[in-house]
Structure formats: structure tokens, C-alpha cells
PDB file of N, CA and C in Angstrom:
ATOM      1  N   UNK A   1       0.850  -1.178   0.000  1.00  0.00           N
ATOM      2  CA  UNK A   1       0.000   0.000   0.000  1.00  0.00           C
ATOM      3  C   UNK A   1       0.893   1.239   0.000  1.00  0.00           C
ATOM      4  N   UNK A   2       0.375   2.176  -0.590  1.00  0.00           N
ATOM      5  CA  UNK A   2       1.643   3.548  -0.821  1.00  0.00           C
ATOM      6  C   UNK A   2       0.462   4.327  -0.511  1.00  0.00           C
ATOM      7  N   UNK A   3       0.813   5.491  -0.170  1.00  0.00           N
ATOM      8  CA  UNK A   3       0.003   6.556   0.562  1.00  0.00           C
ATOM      9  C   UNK A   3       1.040   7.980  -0.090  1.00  0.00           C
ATOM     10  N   UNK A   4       0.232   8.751  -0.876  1.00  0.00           N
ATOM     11  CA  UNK A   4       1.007   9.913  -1.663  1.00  0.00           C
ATOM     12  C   UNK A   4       0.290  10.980  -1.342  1.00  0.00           C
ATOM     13  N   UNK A   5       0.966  11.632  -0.490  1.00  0.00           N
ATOM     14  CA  UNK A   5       0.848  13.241  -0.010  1.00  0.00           C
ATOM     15  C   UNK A   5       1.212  14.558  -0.533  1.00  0.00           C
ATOM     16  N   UNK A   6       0.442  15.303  -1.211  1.00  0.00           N
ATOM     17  CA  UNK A   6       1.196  16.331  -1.756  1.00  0.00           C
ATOM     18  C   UNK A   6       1.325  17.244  -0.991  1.00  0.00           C
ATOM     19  N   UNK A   7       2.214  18.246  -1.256  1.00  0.00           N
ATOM     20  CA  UNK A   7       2.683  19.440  -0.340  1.00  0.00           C
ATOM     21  C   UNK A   7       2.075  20.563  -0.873  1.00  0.00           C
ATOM     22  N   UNK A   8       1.102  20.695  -1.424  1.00  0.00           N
ATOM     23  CA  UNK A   8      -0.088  21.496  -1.791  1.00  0.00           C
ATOM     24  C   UNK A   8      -0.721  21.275  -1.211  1.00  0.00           C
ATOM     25  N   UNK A   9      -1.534  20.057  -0.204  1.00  0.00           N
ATOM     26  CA  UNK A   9      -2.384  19.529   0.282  1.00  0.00           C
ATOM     27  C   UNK A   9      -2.345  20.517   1.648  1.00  0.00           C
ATOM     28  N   UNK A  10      -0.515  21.037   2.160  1.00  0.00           N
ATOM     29  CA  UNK A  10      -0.493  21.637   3.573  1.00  0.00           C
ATOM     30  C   UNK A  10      -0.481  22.796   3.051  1.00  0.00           C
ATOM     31  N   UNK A  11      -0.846  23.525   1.972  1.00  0.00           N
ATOM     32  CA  UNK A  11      -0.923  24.957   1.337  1.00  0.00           C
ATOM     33  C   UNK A  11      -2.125  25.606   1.791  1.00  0.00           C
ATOM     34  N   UNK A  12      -1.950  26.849   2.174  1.00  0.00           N
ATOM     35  CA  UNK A  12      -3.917  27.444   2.287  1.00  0.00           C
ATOM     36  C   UNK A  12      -4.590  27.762   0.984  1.00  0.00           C
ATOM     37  N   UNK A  13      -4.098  28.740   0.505  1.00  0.00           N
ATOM     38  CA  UNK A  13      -3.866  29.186  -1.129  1.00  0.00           C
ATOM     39  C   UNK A  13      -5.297  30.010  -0.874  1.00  0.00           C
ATOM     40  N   UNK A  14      -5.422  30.730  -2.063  1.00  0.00           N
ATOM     41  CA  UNK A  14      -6.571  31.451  -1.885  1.00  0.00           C
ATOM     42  C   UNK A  14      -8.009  30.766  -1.279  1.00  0.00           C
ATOM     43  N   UNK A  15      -7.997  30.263  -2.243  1.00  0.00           N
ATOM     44  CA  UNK A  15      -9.919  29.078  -1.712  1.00  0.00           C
ATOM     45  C   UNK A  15      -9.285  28.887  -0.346  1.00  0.00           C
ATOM     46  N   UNK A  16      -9.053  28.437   0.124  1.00  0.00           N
ATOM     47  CA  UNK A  16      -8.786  27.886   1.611  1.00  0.00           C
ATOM     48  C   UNK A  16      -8.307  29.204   2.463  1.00  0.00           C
ATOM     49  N   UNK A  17      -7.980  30.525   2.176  1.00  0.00           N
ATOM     50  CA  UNK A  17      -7.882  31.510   2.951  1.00  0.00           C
ATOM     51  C   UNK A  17      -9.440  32.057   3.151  1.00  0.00           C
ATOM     52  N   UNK A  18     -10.427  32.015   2.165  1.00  0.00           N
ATOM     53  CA  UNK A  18     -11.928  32.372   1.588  1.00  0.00           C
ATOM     54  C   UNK A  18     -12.484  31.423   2.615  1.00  0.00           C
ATOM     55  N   UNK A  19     -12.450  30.157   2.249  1.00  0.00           N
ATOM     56  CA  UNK A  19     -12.723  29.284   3.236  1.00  0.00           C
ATOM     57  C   UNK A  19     -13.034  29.514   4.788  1.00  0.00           C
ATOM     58  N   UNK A  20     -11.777  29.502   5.355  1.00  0.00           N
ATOM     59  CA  UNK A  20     -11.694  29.572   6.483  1.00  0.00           C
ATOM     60  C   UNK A  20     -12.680  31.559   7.056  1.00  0.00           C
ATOM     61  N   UNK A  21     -12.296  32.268   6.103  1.00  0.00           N
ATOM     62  CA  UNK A  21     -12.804  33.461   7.004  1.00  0.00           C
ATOM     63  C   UNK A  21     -14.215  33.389   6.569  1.00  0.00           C
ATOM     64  N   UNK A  22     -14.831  32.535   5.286  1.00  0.00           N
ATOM     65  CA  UNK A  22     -16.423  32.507   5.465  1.00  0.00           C
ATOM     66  C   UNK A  22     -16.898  31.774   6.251  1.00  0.00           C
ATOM     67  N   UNK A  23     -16.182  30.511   7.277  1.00  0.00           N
ATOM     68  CA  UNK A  23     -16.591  30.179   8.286  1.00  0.00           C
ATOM     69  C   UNK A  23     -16.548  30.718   9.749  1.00  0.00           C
ATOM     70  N   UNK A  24     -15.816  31.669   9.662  1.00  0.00           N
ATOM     71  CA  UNK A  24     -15.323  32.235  11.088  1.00  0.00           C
ATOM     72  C   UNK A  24     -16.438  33.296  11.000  1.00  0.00           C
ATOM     73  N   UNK A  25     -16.622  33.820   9.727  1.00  0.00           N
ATOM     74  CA  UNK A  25     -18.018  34.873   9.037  1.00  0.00           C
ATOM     75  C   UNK A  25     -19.127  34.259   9.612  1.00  0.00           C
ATOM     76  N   UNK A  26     -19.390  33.268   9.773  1.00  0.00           N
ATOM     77  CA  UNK A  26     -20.898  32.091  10.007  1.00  0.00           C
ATOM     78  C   UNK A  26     -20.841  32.560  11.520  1.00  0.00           C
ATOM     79  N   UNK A  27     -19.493  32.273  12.417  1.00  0.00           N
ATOM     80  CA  UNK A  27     -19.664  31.859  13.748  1.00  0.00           C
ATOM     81  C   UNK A  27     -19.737  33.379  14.673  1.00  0.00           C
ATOM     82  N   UNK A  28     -19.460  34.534  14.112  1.00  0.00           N
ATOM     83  CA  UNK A  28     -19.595  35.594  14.554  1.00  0.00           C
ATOM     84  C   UNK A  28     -20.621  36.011  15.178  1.00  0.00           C
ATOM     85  N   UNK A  29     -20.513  36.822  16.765  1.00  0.00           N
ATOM     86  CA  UNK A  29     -21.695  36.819  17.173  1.00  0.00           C
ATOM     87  C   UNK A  29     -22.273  38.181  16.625  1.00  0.00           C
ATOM     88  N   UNK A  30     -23.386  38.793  16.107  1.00  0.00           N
ATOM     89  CA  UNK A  30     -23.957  39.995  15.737  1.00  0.00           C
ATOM     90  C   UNK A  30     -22.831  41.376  16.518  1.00  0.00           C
ATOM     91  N   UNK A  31     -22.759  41.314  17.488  1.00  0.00           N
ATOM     92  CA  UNK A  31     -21.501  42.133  17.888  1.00  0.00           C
ATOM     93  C   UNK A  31     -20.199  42.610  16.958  1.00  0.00           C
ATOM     94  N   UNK A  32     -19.719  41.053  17.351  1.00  0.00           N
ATOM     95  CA  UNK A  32     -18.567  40.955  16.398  1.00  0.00           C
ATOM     96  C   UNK A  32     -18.320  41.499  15.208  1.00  0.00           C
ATOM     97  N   UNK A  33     -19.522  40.712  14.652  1.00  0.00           N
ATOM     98  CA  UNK A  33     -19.993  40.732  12.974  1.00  0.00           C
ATOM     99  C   UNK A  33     -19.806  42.643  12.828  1.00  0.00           C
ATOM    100  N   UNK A  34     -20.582  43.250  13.584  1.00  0.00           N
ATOM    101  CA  UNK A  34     -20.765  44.746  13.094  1.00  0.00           C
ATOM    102  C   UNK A  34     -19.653  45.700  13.232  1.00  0.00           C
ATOM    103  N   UNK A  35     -18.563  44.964  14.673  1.00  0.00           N
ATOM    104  CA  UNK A  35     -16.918  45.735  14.372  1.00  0.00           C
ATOM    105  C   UNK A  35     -16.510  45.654  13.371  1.00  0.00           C
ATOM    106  N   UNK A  36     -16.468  44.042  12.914  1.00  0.00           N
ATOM    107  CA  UNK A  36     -15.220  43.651  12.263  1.00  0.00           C
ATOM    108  C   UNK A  36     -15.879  44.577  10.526  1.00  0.00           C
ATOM    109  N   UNK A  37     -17.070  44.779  10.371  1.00  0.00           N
ATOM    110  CA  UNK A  37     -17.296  45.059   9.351  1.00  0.00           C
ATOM    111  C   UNK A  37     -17.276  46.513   8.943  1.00  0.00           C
ATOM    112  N   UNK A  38     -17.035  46.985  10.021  1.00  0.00           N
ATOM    113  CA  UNK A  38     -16.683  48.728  10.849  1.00  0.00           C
ATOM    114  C   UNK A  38     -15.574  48.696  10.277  1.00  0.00           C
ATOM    115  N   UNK A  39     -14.281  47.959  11.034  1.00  0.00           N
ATOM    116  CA  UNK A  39     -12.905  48.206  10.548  1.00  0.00           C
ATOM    117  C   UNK A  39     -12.223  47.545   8.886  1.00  0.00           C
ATOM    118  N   UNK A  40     -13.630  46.342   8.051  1.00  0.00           N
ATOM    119  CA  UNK A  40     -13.419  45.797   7.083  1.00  0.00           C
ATOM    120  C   UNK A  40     -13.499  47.410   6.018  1.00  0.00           C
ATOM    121  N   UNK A  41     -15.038  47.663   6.348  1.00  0.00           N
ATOM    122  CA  UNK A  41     -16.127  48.680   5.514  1.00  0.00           C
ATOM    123  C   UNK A  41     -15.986  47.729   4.014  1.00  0.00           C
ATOM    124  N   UNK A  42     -15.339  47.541   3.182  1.00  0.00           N
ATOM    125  CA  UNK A  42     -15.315  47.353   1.585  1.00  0.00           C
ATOM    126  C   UNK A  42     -14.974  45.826   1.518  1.00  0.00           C
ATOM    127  N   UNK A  43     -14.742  45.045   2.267  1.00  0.00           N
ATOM    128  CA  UNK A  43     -14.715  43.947   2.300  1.00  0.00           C
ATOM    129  C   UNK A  43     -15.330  42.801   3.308  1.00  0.00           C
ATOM    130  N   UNK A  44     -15.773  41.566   2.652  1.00  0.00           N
ATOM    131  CA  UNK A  44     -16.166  40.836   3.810  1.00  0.00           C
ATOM    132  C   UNK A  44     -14.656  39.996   4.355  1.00  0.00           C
ATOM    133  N   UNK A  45     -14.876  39.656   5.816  1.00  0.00           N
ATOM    134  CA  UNK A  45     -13.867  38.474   6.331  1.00  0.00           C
ATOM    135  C   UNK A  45     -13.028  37.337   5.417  1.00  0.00           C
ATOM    136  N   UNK A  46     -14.307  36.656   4.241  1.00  0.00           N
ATOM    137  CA  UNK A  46     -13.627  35.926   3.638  1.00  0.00           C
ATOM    138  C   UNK A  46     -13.262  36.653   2.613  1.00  0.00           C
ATOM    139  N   UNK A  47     -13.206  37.457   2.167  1.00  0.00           N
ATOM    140  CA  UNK A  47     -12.198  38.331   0.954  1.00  0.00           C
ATOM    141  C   UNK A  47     -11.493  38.817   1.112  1.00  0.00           C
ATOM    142  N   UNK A  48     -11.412  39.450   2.179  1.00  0.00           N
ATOM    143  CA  UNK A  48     -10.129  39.800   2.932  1.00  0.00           C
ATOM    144  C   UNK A  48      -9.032  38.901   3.617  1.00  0.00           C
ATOM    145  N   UNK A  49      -9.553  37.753   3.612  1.00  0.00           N
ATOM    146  CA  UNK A  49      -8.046  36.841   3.886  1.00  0.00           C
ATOM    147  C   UNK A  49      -7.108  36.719   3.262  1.00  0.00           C
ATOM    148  N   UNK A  50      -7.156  36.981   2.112  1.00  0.00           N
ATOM    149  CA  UNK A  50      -6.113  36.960   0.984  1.00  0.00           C
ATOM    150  C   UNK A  50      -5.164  38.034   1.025  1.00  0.00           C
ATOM    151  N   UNK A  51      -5.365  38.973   1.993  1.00  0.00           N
ATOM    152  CA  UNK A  51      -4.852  40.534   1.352  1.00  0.00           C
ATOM    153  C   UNK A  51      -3.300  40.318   1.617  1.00  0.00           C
ATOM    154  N   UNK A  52      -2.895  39.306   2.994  1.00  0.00           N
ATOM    155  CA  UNK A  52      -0.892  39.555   2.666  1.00  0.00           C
ATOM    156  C   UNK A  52      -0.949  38.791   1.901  1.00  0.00           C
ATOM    157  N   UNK A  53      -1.686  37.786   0.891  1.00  0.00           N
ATOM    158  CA  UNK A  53      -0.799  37.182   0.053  1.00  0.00           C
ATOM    159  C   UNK A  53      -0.929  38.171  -0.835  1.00  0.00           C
ATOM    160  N   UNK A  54      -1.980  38.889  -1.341  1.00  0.00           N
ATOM    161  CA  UNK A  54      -1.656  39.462  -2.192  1.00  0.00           C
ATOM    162  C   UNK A  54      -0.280  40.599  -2.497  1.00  0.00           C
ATOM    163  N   UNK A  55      -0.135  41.181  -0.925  1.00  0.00           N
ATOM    164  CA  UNK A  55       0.241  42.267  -1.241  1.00  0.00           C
ATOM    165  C   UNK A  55       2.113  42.008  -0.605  1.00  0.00           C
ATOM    166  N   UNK A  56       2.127  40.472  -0.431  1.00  0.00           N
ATOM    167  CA  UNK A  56       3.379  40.168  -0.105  1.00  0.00           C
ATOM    168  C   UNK A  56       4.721  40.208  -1.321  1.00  0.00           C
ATOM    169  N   UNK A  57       4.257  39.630  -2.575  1.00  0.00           N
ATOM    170  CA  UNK A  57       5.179  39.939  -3.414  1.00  0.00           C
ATOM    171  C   UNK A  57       5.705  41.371  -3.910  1.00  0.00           C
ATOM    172  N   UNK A  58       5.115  42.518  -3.448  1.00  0.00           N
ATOM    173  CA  UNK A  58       5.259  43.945  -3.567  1.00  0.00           C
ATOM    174  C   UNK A  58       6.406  44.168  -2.847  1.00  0.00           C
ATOM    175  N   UNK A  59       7.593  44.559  -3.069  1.00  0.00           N
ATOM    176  CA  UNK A  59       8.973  44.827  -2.086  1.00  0.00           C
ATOM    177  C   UNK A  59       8.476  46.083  -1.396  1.00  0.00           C
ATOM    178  N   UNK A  60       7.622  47.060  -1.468  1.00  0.00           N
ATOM    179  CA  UNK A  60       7.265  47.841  -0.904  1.00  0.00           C
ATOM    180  C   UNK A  60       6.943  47.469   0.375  1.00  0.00           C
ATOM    181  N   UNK A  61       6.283  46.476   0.709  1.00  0.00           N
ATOM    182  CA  UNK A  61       5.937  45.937   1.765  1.00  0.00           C
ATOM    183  C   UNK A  61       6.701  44.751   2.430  1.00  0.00           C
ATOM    184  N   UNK A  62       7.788  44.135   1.848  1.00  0.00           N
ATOM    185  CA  UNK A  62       8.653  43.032   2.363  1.00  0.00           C
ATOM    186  C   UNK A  62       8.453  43.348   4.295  1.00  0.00           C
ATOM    187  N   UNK A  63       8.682  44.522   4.358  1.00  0.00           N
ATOM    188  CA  UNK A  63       8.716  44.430   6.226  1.00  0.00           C
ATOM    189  C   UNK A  63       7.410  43.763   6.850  1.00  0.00           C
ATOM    190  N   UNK A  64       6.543  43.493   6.224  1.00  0.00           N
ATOM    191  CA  UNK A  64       4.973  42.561   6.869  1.00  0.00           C
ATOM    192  C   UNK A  64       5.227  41.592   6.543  1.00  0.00           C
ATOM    193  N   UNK A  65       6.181  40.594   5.983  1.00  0.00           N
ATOM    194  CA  UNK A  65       6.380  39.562   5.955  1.00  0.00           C
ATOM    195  C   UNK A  65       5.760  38.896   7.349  1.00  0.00           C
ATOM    196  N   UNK A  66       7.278  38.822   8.507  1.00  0.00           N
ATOM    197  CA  UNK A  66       6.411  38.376   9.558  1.00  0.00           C
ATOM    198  C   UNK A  66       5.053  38.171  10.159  1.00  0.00           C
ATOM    199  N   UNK A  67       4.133  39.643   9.693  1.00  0.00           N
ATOM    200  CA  UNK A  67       2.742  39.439  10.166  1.00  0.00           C
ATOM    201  C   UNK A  67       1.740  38.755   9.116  1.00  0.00           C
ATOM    202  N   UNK A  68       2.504  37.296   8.387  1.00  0.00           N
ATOM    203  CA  UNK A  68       1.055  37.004   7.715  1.00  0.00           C
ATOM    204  C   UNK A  68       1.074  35.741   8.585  1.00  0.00           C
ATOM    205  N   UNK A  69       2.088  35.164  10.012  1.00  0.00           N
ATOM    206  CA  UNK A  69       1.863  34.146  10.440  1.00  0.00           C
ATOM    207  C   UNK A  69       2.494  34.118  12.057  1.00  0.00           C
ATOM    208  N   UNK A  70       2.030  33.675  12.871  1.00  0.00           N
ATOM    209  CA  UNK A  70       2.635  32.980  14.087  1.00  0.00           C
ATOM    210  C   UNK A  70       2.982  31.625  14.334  1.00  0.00           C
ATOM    211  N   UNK A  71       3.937  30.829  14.996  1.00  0.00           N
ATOM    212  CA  UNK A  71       3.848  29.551  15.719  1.00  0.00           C
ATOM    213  C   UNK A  71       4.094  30.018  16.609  1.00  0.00           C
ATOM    214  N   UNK A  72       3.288  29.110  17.431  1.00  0.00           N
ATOM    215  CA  UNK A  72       2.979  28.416  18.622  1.00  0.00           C
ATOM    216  C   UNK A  72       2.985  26.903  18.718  1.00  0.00           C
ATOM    217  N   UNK A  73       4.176  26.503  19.666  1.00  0.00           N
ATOM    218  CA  UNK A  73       4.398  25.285  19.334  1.00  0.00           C
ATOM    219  C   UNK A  73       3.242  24.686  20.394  1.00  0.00           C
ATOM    220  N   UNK A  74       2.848  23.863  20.031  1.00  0.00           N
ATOM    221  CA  UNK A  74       2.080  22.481  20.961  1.00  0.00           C
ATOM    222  C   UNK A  74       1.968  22.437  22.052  1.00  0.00           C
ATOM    223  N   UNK A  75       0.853  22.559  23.017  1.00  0.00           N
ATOM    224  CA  UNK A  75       0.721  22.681  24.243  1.00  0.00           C
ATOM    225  C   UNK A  75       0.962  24.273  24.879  1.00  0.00           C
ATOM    226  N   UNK A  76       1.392  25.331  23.991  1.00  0.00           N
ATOM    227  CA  UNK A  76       2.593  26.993  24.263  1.00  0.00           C
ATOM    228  C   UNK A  76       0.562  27.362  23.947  1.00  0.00           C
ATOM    229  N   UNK A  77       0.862  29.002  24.603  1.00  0.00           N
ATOM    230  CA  UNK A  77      -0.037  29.703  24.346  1.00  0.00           C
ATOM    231  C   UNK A  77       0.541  30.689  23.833  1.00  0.00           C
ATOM    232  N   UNK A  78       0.031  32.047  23.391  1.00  0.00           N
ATOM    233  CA  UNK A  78       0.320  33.366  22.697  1.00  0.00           C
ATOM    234  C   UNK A  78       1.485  33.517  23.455  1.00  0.00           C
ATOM    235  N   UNK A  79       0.580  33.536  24.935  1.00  0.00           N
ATOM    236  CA  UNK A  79       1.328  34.729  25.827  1.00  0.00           C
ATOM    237  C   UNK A  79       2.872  34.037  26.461  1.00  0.00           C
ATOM    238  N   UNK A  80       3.060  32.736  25.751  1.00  0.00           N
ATOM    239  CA  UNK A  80       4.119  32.084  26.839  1.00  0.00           C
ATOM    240  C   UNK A  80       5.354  32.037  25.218  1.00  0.00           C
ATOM    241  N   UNK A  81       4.946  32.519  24.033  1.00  0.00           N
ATOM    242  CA  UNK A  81       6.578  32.708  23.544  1.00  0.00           C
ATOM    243  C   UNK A  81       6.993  34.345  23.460  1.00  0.00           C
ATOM    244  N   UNK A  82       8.507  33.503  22.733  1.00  0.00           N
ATOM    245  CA  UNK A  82       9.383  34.648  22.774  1.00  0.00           C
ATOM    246  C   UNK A  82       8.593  35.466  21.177  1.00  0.00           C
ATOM    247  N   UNK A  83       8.220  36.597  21.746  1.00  0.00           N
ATOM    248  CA  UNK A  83       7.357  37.378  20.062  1.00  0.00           C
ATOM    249  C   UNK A  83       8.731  37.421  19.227  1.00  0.00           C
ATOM    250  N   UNK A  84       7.995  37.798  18.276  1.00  0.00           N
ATOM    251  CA  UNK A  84       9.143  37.919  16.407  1.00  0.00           C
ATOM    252  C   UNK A  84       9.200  39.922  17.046  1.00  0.00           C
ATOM    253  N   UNK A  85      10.462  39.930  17.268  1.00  0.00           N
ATOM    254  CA  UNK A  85      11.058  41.419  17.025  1.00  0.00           C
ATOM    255  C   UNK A  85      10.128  42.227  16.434  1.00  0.00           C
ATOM    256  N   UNK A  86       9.968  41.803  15.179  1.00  0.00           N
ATOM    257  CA  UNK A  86       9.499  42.491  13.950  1.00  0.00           C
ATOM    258  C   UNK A  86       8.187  42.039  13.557  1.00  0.00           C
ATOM    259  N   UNK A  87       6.923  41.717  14.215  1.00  0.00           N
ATOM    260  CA  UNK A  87       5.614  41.318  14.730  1.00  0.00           C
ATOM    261  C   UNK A  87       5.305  40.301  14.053  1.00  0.00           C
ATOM    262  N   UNK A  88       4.721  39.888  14.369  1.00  0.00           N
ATOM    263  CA  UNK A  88       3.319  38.355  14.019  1.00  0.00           C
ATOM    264  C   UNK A  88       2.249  38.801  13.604  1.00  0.00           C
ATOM    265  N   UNK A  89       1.451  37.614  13.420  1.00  0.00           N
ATOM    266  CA  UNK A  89      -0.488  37.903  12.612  1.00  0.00           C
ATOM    267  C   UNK A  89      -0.995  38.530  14.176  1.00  0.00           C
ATOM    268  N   UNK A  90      -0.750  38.277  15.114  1.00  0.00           N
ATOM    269  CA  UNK A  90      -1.352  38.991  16.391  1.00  0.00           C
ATOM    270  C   UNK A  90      -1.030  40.089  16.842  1.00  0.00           C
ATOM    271  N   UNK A  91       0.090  40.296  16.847  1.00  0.00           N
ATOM    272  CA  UNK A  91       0.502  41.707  16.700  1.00  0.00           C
ATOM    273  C   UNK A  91      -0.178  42.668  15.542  1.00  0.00           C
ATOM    274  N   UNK A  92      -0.051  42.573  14.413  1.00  0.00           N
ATOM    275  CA  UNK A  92      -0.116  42.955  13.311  1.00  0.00           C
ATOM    276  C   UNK A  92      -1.979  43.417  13.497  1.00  0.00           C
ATOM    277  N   UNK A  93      -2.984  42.498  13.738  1.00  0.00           N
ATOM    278  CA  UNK A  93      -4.064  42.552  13.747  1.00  0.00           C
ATOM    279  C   UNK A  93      -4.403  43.790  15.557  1.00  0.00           C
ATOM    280  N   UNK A  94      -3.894  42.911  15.817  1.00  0.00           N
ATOM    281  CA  UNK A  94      -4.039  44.462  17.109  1.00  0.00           C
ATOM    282  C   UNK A  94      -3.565  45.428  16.888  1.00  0.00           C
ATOM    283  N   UNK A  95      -2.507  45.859  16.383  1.00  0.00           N
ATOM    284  CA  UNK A  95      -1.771  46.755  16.241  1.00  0.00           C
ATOM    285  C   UNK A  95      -2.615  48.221  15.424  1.00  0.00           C
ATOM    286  N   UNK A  96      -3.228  46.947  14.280  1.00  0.00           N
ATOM    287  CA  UNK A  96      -3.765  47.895  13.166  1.00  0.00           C
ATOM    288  C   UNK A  96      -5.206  48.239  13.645  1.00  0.00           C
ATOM    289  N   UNK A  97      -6.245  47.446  14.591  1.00  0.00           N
ATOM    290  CA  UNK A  97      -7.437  47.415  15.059  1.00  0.00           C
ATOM    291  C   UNK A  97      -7.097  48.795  15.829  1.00  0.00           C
ATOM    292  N   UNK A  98      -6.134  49.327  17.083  1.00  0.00           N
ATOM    293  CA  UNK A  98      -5.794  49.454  18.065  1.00  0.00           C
ATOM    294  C   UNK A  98      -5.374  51.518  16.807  1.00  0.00           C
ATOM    295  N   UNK A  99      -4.588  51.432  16.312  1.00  0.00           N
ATOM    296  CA  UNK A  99      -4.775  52.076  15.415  1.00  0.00           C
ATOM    297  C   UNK A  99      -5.919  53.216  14.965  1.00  0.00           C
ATOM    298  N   UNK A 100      -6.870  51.763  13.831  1.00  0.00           N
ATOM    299  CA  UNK A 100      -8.276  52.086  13.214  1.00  0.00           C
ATOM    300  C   UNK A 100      -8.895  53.085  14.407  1.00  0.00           C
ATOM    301  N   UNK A 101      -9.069  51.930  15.621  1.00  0.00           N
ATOM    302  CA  UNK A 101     -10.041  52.586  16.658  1.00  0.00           C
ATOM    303  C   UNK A 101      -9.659  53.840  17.311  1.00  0.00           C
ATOM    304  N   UNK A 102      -8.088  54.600  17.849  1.00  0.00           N
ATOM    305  CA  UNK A 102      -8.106  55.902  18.398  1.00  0.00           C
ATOM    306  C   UNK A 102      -7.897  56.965  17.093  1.00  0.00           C
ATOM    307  N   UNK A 103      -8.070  56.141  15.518  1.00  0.00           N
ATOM    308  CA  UNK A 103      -8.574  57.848  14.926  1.00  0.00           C
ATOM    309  C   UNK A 103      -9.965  57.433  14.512  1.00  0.00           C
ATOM    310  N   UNK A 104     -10.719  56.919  15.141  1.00  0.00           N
ATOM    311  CA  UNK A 104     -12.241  57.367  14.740  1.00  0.00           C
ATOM    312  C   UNK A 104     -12.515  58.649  15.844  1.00  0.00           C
TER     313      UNK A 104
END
């Protein structure tokens, strides 16, 4: 028996970035739903997942590299590693929320 795994299979790629934020879109409570669409305005959750890939090959932006991802190894929470110098997807998303919200 042979068992063949492709390494596309561990890829998100667009559909699977769409994916995942039209389900996180489903589980939102009416609250949620009306920030996140406050700080979206022109986009929904799942269309907007794509935006560092898109805008990662632009050298203009090479310094957001770091914030299109975190690890956390197994069993670790946020708050128990050493952060990336140069920020993470958690950083990056607070940072810019934290931002949005003291110039309204």
C-alpha cells in the first residue's frame, strides 16, 4: 500500500484563505460581525483573507512579511513565547485594530 501526499495539500492558497474566514463569518456573534465590518467597511472576512498574500510579493511591503503568520508550538499559548522582534499575525491585527479605533 503507498500513501502519496502532496505538499499542496499543507498549502492554504486562496480558496482555503476564503474558506476559512467565510466560516469564522458564520460563527460571529452579531456584535462581532458589526466591528469587524466597521474596521473591514469594503470587504467581507472571507475576501479579505487573501490581502498579505496578495500584497506580499510587492517589495514595498517586504517588512509585513512576519505578520502574515505565528507559531505556537504544541501545548505553548500566545502569551508564553518569545514574540518575532518584527511582529506576528497577532501583533499585526491588534496593532492595526488598536490604530483604526483611536482615529475614529
Amino acid at each position: 500500500m503507498a500513501i502519496v501526499i502532496s505538499t499542496s495539500a499543507f498549502s492554504w492558497g486562496k480558496t482555503g484563505h476564503r474558506v476559512v474566514g467565510y466560516v469564522a463569518q458564520q460563527h460571529l456573534s452579531k456584535k462581532a460581525n458589526k466591528r469587524i465590518n466597521k474596521i473591514l467597511t469594503d470587504y467581507s472576512l472571507e475576501m479579505s483573507g487573501n490581502f498579505m498574500d496578495f500584497i506580499k510579493a510587492d517589495t514595498t511591503y517586504r517588512h509585513m512579511g512576519s505578520w502574515h503568520y505565528v507559531s505556537i508550538p504544541d501545548g505553548k499559548l500566545y502569551a508564553d513565547i518569545t514574540k518575532n522582534p518584527k511582529g506576528d499575525v497577532i501583533w499585526a491585527i491588534e496593532t492595526l485594530i488598536t490604530r483604526h479605533y483611536s482615529s475614529i
